[in-house]
N, C-alpha and C. Protein backbone atom coordinates (compact mmCIF):
# COMPACT_ATOMS: atom_id res chain seq x y z
N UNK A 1 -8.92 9.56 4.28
CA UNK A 1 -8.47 9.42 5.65
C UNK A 1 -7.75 8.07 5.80
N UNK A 2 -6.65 8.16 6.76
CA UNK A 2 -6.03 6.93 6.77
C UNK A 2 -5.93 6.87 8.13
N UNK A 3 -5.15 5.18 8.56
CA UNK A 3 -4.94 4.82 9.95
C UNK A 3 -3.88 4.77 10.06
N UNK A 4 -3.05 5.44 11.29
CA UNK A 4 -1.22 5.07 10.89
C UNK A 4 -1.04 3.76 11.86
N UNK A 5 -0.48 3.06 11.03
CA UNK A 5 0.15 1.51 11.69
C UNK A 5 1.90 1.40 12.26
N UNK A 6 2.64 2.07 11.42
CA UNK A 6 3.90 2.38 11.67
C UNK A 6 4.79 3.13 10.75
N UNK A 7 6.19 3.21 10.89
CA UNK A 7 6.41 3.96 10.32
C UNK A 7 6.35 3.98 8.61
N UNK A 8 6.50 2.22 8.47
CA UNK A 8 6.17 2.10 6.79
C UNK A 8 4.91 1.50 6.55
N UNK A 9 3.49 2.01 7.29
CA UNK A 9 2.44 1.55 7.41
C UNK A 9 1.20 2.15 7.58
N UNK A 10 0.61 2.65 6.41
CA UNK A 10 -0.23 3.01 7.08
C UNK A 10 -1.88 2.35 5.52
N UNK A 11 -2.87 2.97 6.42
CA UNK A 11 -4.78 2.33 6.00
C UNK A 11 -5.75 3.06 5.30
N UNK A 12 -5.77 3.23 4.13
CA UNK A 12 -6.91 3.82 4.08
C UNK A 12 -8.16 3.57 4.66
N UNK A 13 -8.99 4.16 4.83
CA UNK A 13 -10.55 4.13 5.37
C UNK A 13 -11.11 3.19 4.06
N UNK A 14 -11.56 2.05 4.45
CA UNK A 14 -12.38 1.07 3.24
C UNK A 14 -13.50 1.34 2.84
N UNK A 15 -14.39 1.96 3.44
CA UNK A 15 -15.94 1.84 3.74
C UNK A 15 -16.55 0.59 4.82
N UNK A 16 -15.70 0.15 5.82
CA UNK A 16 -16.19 -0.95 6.64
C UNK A 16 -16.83 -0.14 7.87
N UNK A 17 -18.21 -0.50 7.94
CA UNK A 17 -18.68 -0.58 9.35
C UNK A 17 -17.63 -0.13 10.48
N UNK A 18 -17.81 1.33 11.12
CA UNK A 18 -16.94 1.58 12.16
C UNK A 18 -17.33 0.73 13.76
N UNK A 19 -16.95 -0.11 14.35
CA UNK A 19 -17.35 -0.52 15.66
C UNK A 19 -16.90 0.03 16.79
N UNK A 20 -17.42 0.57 18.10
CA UNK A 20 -17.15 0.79 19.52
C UNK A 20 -17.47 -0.25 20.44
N UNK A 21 -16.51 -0.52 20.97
CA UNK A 21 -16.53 -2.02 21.95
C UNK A 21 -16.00 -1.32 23.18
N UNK A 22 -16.88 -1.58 24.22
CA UNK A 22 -16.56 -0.91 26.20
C UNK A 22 -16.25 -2.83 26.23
N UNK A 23 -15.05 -2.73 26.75
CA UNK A 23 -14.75 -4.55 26.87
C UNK A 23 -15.18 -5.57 25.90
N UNK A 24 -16.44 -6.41 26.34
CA UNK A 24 -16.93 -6.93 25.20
C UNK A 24 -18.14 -6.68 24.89
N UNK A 25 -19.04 -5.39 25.12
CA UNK A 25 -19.90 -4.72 24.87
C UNK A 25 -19.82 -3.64 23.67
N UNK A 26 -21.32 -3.97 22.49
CA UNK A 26 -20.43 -3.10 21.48
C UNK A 26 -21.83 -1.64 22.00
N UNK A 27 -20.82 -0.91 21.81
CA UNK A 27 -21.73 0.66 21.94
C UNK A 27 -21.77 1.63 20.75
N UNK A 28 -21.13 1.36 19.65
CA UNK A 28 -21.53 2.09 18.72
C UNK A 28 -21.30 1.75 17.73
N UNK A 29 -22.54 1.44 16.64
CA UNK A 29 -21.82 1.49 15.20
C UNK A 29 -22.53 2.61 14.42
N UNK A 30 -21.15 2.66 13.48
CA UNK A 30 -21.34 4.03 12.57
C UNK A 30 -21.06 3.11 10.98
N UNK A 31 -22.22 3.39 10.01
CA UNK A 31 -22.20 3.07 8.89
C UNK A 31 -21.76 3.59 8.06
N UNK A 32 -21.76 4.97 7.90
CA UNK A 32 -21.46 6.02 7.14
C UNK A 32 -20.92 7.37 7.40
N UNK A 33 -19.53 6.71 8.15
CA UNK A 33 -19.13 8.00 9.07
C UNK A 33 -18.77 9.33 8.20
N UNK A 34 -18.77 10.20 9.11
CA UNK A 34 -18.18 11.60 8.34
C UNK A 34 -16.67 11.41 8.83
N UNK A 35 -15.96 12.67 8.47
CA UNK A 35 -14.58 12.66 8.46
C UNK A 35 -14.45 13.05 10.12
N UNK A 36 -15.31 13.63 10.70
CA UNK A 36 -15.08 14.01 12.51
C UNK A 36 -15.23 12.47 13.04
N UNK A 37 -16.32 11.59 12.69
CA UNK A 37 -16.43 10.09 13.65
C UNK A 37 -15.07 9.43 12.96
N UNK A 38 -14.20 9.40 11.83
CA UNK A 38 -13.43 8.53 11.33
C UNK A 38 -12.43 9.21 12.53
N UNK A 39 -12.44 10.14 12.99
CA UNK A 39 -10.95 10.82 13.41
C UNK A 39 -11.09 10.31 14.55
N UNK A 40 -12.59 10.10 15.23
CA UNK A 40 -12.65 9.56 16.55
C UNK A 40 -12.10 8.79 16.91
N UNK A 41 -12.19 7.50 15.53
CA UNK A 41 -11.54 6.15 15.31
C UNK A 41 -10.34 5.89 15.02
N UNK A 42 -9.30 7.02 14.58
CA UNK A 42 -8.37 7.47 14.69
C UNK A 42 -7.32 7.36 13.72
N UNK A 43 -8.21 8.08 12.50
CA UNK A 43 -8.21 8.07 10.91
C UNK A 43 -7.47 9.67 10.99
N UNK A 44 -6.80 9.53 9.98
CA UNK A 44 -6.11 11.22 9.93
C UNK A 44 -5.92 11.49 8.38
N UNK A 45 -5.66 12.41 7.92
CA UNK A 45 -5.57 12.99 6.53
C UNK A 45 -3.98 12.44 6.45
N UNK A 46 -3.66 11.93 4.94
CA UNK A 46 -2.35 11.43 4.85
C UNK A 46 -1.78 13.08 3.82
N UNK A 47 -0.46 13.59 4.22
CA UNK A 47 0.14 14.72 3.69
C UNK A 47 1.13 13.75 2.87
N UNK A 48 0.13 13.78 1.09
CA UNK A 48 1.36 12.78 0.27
C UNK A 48 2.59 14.18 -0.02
N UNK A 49 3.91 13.24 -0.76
CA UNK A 49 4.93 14.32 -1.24
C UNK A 49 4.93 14.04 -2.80
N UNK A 50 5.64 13.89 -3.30
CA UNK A 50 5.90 13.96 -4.67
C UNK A 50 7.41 13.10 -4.99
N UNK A 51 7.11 11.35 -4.96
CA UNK A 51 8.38 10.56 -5.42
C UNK A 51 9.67 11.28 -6.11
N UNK A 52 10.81 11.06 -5.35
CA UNK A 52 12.20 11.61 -6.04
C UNK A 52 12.57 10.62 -7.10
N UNK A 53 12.99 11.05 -8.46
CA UNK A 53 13.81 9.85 -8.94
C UNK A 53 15.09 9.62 -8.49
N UNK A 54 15.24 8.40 -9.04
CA UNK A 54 16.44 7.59 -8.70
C UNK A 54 17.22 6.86 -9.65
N UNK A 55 17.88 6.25 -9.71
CA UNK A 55 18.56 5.31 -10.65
C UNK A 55 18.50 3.99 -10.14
N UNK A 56 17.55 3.40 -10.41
CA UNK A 56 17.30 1.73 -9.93
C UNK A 56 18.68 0.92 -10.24
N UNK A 57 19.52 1.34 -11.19
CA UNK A 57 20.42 0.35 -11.16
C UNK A 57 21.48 0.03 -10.04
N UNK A 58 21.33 1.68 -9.05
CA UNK A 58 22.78 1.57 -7.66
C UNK A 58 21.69 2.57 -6.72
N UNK A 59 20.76 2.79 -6.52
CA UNK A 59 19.62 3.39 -5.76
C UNK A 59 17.81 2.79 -5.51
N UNK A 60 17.48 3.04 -4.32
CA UNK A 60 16.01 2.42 -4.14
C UNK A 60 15.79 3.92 -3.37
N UNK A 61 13.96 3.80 -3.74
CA UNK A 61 13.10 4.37 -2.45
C UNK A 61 12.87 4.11 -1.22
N UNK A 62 12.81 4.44 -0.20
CA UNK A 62 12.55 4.17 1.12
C UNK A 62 11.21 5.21 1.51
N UNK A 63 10.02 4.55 1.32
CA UNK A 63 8.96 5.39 2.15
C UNK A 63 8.65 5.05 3.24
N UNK A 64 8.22 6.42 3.99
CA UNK A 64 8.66 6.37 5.35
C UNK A 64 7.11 7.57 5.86
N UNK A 65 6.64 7.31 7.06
CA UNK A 65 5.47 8.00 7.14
C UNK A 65 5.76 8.27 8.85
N UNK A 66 5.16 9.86 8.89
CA UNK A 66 5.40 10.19 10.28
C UNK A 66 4.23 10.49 11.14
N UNK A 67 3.59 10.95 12.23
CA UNK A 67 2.53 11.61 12.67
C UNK A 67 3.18 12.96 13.33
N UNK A 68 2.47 14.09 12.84
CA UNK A 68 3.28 15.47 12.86
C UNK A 68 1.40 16.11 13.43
N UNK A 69 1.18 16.81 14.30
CA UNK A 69 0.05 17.58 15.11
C UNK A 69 -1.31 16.63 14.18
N UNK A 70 -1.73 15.46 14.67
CA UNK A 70 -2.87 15.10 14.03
C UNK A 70 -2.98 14.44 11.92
N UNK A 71 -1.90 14.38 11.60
CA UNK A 71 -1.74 14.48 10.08
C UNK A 71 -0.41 13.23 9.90
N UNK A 72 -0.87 12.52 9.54
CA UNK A 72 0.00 11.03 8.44
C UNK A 72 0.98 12.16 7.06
N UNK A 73 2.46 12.54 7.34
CA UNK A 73 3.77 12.54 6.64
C UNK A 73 3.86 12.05 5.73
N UNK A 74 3.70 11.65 4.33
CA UNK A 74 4.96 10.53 3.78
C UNK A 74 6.02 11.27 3.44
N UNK A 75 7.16 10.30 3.18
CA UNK A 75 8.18 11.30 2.79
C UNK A 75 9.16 9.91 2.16
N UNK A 76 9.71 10.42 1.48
CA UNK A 76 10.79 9.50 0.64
C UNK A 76 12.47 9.57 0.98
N UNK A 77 12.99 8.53 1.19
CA UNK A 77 14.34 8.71 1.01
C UNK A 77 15.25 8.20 0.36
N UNK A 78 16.01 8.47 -0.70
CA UNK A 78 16.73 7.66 -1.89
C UNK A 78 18.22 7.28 -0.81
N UNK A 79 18.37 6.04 -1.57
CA UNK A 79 19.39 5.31 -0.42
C UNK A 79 20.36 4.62 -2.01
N UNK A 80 21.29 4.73 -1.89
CA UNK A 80 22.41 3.77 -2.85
C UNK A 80 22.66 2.59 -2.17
N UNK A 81 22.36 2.02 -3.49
CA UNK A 81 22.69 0.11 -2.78
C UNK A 81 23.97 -0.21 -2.71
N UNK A 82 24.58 -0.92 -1.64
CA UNK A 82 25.57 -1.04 -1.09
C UNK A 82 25.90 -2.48 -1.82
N UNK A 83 27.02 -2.81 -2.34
CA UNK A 83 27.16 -4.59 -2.70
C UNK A 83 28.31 -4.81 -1.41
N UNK A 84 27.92 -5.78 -0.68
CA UNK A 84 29.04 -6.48 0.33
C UNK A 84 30.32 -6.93 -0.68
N UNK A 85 31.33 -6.90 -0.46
CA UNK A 85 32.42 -7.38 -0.98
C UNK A 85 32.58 -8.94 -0.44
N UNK A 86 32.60 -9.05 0.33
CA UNK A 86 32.31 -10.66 1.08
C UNK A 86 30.87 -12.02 0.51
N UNK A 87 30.39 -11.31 -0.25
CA UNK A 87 29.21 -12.05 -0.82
C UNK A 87 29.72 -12.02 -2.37
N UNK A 88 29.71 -13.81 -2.46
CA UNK A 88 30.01 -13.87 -3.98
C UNK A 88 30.85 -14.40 -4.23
């Protein structure tokens, strides 16, 4: 289970102590959550893909992660490196 942070970001679940805080009151800890309390916390299953190759010498990866009905995306996009003509 993971946490999504953004679009090139996201958490696996560590094993850390889950905390519930009402303001600065804590109301719940969970030590050993199951996969329903992680989701509470707002952990989701990551849907990996399968890396495209590329040619590192005029191409890079771009991973990129979406939230699609409850479920963490990754997905890859091969991009050709551009050289500025003005640099150099």
């Amino acid at each position: 289970m993971y946490i999504f942070i953004n679009e090139f970001t996201v958490l696996p679940y560590a094993g850390e102590v889950l905390k519930r805080y009402v303001g600065n009151k804590l109301v719940k800890v969970i030590a050993n959550p199951t996969e329903k309390d992680l989701k509470e916390f707002g952990y989701m299953p990551l849907i990996e893909t399968e890396v495209p190759d590329c040619d590192v010498e005029t191409q890079y990866i771009l991973k990129r992660y979406e939230l699609v009905d409850g479920e963490i995306f990754e997905s890859y996009t091969v991009v050709d490196i551009t050289i500025d003509e003005n640099e150099g």
